[in-house]
Every structure is written in structure tokens, then in C-alpha cells.
Protein backbone atom coordinates (compact mmCIF):
# COMPACT_ATOMS: atom_id res chain seq x y z
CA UNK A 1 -6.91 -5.74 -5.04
CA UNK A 2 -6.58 -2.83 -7.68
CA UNK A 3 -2.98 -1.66 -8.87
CA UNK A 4 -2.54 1.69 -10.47
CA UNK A 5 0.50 2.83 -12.21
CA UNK A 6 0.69 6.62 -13.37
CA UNK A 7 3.12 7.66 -15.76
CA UNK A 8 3.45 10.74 -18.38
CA UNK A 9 5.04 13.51 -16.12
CA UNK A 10 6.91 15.98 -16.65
CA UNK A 11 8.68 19.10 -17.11
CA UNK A 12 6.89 21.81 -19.64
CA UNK A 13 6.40 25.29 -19.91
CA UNK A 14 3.30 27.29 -20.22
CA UNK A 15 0.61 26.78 -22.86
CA UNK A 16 2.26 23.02 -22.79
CA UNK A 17 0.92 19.50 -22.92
CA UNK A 18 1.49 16.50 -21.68
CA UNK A 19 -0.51 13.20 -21.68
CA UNK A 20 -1.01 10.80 -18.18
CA UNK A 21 -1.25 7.02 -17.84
CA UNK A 22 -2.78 5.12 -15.76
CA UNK A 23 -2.41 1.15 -15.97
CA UNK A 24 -5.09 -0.55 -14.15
CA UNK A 25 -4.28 -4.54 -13.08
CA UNK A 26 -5.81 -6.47 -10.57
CA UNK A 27 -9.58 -7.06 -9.83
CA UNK A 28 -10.50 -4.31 -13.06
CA UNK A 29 -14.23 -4.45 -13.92
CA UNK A 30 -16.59 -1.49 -14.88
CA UNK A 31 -18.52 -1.14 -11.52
CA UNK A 32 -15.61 1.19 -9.91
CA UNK A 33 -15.56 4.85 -10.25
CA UNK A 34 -12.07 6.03 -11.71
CA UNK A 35 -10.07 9.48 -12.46
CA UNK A 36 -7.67 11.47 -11.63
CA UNK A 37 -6.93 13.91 -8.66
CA UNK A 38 -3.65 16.29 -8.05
CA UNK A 39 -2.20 17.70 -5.38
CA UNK A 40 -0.05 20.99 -4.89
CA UNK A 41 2.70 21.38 -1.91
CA UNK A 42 0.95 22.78 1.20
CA UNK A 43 -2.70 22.90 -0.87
CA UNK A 44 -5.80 19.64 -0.12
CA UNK A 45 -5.79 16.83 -2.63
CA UNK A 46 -8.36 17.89 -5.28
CA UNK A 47 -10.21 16.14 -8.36
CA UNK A 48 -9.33 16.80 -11.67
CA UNK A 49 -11.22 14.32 -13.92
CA UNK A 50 -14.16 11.55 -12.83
CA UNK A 51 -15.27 8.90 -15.44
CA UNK A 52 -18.77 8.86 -15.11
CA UNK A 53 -19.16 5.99 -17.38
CA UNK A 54 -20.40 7.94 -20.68
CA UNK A 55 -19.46 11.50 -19.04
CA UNK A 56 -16.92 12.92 -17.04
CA UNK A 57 -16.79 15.39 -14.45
CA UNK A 58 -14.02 17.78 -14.84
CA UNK A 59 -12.61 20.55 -11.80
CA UNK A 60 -13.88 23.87 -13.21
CA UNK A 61 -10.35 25.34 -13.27
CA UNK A 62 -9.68 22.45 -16.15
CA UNK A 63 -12.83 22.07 -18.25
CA UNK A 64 -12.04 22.95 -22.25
CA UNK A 65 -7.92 21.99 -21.60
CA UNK A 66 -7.99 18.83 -19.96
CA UNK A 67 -10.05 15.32 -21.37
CA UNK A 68 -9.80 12.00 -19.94
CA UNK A 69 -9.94 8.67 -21.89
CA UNK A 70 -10.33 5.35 -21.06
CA UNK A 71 -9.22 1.97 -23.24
CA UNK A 72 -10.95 -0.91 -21.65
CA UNK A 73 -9.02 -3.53 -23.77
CA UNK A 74 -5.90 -2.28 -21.66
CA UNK A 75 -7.15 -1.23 -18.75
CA UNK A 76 -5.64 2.13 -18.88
CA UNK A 77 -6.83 5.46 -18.22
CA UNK A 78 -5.44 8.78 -19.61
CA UNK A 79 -5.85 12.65 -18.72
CA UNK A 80 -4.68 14.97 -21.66
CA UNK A 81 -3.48 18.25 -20.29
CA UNK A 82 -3.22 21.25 -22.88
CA UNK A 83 -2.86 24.40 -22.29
CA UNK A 84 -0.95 23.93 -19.09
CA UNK A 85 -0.69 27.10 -16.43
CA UNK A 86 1.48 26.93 -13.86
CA UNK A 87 -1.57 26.61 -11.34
CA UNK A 88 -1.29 22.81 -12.81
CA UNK A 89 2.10 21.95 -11.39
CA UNK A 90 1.15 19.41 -8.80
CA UNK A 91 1.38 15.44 -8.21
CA UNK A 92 -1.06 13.42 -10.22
CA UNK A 93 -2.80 11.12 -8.94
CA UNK A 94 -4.63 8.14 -10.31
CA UNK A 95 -7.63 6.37 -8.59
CA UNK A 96 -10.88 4.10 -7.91
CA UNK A 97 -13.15 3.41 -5.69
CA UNK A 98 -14.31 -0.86 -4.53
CA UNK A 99 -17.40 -1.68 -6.82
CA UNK A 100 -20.40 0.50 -6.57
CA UNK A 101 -23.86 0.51 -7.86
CA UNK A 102 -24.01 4.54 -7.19
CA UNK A 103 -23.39 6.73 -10.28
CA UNK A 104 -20.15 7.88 -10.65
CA UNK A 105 -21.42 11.47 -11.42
CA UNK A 106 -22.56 12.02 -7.97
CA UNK A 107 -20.82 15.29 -6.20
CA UNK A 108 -19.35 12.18 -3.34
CA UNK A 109 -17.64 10.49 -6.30
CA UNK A 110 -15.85 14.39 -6.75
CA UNK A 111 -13.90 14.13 -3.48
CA UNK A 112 -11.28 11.91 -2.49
CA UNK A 113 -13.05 9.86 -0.10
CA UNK A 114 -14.94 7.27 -1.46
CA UNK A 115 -11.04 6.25 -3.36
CA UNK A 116 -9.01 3.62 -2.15
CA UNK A 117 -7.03 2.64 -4.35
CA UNK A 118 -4.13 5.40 -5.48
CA UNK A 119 -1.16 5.33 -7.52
CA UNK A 120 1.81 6.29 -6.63
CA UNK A 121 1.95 9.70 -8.77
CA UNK A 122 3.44 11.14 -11.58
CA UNK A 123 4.75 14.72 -10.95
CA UNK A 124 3.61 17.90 -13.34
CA UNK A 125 5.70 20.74 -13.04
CA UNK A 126 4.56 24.11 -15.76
CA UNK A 127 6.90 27.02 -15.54
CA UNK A 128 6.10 30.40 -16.76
């Protein structure tokens, strides 16, 4: 069993930043795809950030504002948001995947399915 925690949420306006957490505990190692995903009130649950183990795959509508991290010593992961819009306001979710010997990059590893582990969010809300 995996648990993820999320926290860093918040309140900011536009052109804003905040920074996520995710602590990781449980059955950690480095064979499980990880990142972060947010969804938006009446809109599909949608990836934000994939380690790829080296790389990360980032949602086109974030690339250049958003960067995720990852410290292995405390099993945490982190998504810096800059430059927030108010097309970020949504629920962040962290999440993995059970161990797999596919690559992380692959375009599968960009939609929720393959996740089953989840946090239990951290809201973003940007105003204008």
C-alpha cells in the first residue's frame, strides 16, 4: 500500500505562486510512475506533471510555469506553480501507479488510468 498526502494550497491571485507537497509512505520504491493531475468543477481529471525518471512530462497549458521535483531521501514530491492564471484553479491531485517496468514517459502514463493510488487533494484557487 502507497499513502499520499498533498499539501501547499491555496488562495493567490494572478501571476502568483505557490509550491505542492506530496509525502509518499508506504511500499515507496523507484519502479512506480508518479505526478500530479488537477481537476476543475464540471471539467475531466487531467495531468499536469509525470516524473519520467530523468524527465518529466508536463500538460502543454503548463510547460515554462510549472516544474516538478522529487527528494528521494523523503519521499516527497513537489509541483512549483508560477505564473498562476485562473485556468489553474482546480483540485490537485497527487499520484502513482503499482510497480512497472514500462517507461514512465509513455502517452498511457499521461492519463489517469494506469494511477491507483491518489491523495486526497489540495485545492488551488487563482483569482483575477
Amino acid at each position: 500500500q502507497v499513502q499520499l498526502v498533498e499539501s501547499g494550497g491555496g488562495s493567490v491571485q494572478a501571476g502568483g505562486s505557490l509550491r505542492l507537497s506530496c509525502a509518499a509512505s508506504g511500499n515507496i520504491n523507484n519502479n512506480r510512475c508518479m505526478g500530479w493531475f488537477r481537476q476543475a468543477p464540471g471539467k475531466e481529471r487531467e495531468r499536469v506533471a509525470i516524473d519520467s525518471g530523468g524527465s518529466t512530462g508536463y500538460a502543454d497549458s503548463v510547460k515554462g510555469r510549472f516544474a516538478l521535483s522529487r527528494d528521494n531521501t523523503e519521499n516527497t514530491l513537489y509541483l512549483q506553480m508560477n505564473s498562476l492564471k485562473p485556468e489553474d484553479t482546480a483540485m490537485y491531485y497527487c499520484a502513482a501507479t503499482r510497480p512497472t517496468l514500462s517507461h514512465c514517459s509513455d502517452s498511457y502514463f499521461s492519463t489517469a488510468a494506469p494511477y491507483i493510488y491518489w491523495g486526497q487533494g489540495t485545492q488551488v484557487t487563482v483569482s483575477s
